[in-house]
Protein backbone atom coordinates (compact mmCIF):
# COMPACT_ATOMS: atom_id res chain seq x y z
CA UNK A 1 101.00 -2.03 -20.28
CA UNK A 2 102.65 -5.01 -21.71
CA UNK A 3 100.32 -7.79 -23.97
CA UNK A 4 101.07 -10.50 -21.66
CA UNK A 5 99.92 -7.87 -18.95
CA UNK A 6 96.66 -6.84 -20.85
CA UNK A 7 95.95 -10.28 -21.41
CA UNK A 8 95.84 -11.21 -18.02
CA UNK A 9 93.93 -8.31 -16.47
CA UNK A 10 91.34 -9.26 -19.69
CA UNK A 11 91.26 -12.96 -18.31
CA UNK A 12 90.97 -11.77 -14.43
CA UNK A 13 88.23 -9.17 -15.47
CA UNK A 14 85.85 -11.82 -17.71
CA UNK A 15 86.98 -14.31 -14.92
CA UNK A 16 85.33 -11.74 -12.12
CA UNK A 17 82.01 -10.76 -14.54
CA UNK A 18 81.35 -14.52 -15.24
CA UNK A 19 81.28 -15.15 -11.54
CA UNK A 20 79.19 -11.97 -10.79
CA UNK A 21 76.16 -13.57 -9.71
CA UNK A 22 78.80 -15.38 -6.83
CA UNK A 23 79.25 -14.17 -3.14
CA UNK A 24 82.18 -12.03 -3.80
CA UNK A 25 84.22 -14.33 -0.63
CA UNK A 26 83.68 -17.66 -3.46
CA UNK A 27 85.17 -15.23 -6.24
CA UNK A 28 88.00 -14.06 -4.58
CA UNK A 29 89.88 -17.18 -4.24
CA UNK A 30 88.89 -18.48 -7.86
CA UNK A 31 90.70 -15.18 -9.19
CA UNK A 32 93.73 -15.59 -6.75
CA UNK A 33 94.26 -18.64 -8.16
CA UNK A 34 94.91 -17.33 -11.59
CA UNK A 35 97.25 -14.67 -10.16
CA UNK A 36 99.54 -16.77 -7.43
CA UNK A 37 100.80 -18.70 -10.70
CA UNK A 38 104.55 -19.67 -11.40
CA UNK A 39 104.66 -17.74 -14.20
CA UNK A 40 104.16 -14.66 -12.39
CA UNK A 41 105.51 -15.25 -9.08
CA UNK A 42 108.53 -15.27 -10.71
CA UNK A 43 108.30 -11.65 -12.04
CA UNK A 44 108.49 -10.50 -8.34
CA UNK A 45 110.38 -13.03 -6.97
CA UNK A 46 113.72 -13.05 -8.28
CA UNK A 47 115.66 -15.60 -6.89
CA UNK A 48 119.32 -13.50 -6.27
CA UNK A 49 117.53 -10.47 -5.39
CA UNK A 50 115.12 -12.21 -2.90
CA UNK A 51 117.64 -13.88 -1.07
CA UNK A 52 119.76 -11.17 -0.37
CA UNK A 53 116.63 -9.30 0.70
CA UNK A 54 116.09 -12.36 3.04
CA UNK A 55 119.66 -12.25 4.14
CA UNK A 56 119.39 -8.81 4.80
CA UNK A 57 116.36 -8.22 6.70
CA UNK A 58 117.78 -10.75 8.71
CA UNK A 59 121.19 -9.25 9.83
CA UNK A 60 119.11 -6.28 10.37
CA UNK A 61 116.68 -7.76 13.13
CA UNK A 62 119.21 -9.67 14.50
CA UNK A 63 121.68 -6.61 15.08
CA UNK A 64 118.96 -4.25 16.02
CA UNK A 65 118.54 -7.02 19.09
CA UNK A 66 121.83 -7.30 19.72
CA UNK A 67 121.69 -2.93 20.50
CA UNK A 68 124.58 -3.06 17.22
CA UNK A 69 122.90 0.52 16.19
CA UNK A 70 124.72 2.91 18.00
CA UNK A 71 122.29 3.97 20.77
CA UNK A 72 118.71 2.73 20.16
CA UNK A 73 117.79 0.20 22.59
CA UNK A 74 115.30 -2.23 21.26
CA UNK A 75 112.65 -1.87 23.74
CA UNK A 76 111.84 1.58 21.99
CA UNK A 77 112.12 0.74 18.70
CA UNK A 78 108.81 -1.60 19.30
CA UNK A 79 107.41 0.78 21.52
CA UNK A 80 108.76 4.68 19.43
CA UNK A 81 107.42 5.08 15.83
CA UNK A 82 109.89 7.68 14.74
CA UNK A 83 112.77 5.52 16.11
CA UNK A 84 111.13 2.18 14.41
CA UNK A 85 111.11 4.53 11.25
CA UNK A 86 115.15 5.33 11.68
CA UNK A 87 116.20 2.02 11.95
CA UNK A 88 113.88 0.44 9.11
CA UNK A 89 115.47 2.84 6.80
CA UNK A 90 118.80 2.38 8.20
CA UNK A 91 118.19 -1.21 6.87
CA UNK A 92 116.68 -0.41 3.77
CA UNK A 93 119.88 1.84 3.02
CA UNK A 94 122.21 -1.22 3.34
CA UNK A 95 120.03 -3.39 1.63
CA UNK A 96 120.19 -1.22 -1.36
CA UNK A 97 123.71 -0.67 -1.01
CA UNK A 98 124.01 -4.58 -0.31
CA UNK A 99 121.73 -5.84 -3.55
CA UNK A 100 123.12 -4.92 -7.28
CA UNK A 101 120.62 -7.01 -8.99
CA UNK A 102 117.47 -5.72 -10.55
CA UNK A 103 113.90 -6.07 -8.91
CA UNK A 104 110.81 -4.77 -8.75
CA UNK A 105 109.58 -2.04 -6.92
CA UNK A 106 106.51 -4.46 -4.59
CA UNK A 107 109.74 -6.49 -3.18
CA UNK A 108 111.06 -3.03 -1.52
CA UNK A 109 107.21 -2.00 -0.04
CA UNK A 110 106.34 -6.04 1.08
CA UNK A 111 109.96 -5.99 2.75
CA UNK A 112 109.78 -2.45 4.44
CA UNK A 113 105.75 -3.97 5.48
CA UNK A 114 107.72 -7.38 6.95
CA UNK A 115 110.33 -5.60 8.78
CA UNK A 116 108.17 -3.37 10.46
CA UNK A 117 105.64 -5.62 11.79
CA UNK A 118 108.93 -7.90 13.02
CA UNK A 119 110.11 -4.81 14.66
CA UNK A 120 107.11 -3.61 16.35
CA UNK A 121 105.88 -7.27 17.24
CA UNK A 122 109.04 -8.57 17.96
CA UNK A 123 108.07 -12.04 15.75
CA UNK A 124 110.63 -14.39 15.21
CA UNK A 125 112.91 -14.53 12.12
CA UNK A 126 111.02 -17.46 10.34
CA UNK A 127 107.97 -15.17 10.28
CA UNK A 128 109.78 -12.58 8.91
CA UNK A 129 110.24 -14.46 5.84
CA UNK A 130 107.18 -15.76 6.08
CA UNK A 131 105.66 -12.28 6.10
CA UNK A 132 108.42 -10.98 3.24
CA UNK A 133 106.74 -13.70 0.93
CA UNK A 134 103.38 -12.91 2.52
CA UNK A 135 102.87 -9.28 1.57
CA UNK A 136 104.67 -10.17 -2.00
CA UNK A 137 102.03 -12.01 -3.08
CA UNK A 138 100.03 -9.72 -1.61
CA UNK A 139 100.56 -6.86 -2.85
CA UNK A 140 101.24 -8.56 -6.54
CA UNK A 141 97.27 -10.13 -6.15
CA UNK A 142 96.27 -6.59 -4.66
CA UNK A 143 97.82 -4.70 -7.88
CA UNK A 144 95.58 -7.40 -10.11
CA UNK A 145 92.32 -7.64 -8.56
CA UNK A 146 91.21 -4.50 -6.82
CA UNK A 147 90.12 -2.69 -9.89
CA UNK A 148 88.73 -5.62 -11.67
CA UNK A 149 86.17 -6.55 -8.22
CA UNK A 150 85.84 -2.74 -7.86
CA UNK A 151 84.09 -2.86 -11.38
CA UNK A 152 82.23 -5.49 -10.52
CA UNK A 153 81.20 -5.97 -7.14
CA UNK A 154 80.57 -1.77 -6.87
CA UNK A 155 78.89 -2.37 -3.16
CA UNK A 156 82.25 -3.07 -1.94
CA UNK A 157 84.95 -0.57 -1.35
CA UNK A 158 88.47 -1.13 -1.91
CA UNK A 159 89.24 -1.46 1.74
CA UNK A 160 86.63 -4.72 2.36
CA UNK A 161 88.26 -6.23 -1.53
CA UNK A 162 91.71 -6.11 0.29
CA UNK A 163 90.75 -7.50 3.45
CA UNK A 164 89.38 -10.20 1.34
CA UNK A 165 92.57 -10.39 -0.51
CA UNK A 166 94.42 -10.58 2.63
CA UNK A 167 92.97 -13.28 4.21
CA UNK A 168 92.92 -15.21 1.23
CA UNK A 169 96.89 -14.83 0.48
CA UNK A 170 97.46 -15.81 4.02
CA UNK A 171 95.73 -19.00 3.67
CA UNK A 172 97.76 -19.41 1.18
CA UNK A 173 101.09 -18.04 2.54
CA UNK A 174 100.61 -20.19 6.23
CA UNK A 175 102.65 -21.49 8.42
CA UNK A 176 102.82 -24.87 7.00
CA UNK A 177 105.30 -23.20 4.94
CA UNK A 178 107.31 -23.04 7.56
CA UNK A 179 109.64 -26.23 7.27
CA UNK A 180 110.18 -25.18 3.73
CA UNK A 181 111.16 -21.65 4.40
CA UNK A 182 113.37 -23.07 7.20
CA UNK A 183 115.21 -25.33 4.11
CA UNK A 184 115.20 -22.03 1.53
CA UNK A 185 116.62 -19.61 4.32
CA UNK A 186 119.44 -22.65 4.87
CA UNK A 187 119.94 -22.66 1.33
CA UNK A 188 118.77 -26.48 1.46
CA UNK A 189 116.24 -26.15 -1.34
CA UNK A 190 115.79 -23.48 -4.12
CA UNK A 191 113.44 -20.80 -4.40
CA UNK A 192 111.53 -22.43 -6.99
CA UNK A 193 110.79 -25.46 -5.04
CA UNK A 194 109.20 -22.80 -2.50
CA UNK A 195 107.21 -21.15 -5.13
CA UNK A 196 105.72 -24.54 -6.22
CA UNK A 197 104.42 -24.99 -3.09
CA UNK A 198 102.76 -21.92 -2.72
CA UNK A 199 101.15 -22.22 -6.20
CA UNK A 200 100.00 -26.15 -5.12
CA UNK A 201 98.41 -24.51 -2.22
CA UNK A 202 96.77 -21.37 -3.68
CA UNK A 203 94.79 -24.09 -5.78
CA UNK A 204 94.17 -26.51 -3.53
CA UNK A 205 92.65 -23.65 -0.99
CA UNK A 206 88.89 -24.13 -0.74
CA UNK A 207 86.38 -21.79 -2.29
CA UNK A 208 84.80 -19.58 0.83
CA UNK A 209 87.23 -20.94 3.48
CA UNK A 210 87.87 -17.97 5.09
């Protein structure tokens, strides 16, 4: 584990124990807040990497519509698992081919998580990346926290801390981020400016509103 790493999980875990003594729903967004930061946002979320993910997952959906996979008909990938399965990793295989640059490991699980729940709910693009961004932070505030409020809040299991997770990120990751999604995925603003946002809003998200 790096320093920077050590120091944070420290800061989370003295964070967590200070707040003990709080319904666990008034600590969860306190310590989310520490973790949906710039600083590490932009560990996960790097910006040449993301975009062809973005750019990718989109092609995808949209050829998967358009029957462009040979001979699976849409209508049973939402409806057939195994075929859902086939294509999502018919996707993933040119998205690996398609992206050269590094990235981490939780941008390949929270895109696999956003095109399957595209797929099998037939959603529209813009929540794809809105999900792609959701289950990012997700899973990056998941990897932070659920040991730390395990520790501490020990009546809870790690099921109940991530459904608390959950619906905290997504207040956070809502659709008011929708216009500026709209601008990233037309390459009208940056991803930082995106990132900014979300970090403005995972402060600005009221203690307990769940």
């Amino acid at each position: 584990m790096g320093t920077s790493k050590r120091k944070l999980n420290e800061k989370i875990k003295q964070l967590i124990q200070n707040n003990s003594s709080k319904d666990i729903k008034e600590s969860v967004p306190i310590a989310t807040s520490e973790i949906i930061t710039e600083k590490e946002l932009d560990k996960v979320f790097k910006e040449d990497s993301f975009r062809l993910f973005v750019v990718a997952g989109i092609n995808g959906i949209n050829r998967v519509r358009a029957g462009e996979f040979g001979e699976i008909d849409f209508e049973e990938v939402k409806i057939n698992e195994v075929t859902l399965q086939e294509i999502i990793q018919r996707i993933l295989d040119i998205v690996e081919e398609t992206v050269d640059t590094d990235f981490a490991d939780v941008m390949l699980r929270a895109f696999k998580l956003a095109l399957t729940a595209t797929l099998k709910e037939d959603k529209a693009i813009l929540e794809f990346v809105l999900d792609f961004c959701f289950y990012l932070i997700f899973l990056l505030v998941q990897g932070e926290l659920i040991e730390a409020f395990s520790d501490v809040y020990t009546d809870f299991g790690h099921d109940q801390i991530n459904d608390l997770i959950k619906q905290q990120v997504r207040l956070v990751v809502s659709e008011e981020l929708n216009d500026l999604i709209t601008d990233y995925v037309d390459g009208k603003v940056q991803l930082k400016v995106l990132l900014k946002q979300i970090t403005s809003k995972a402060n600005a998200v009221k203690i307990g509103e769940f």
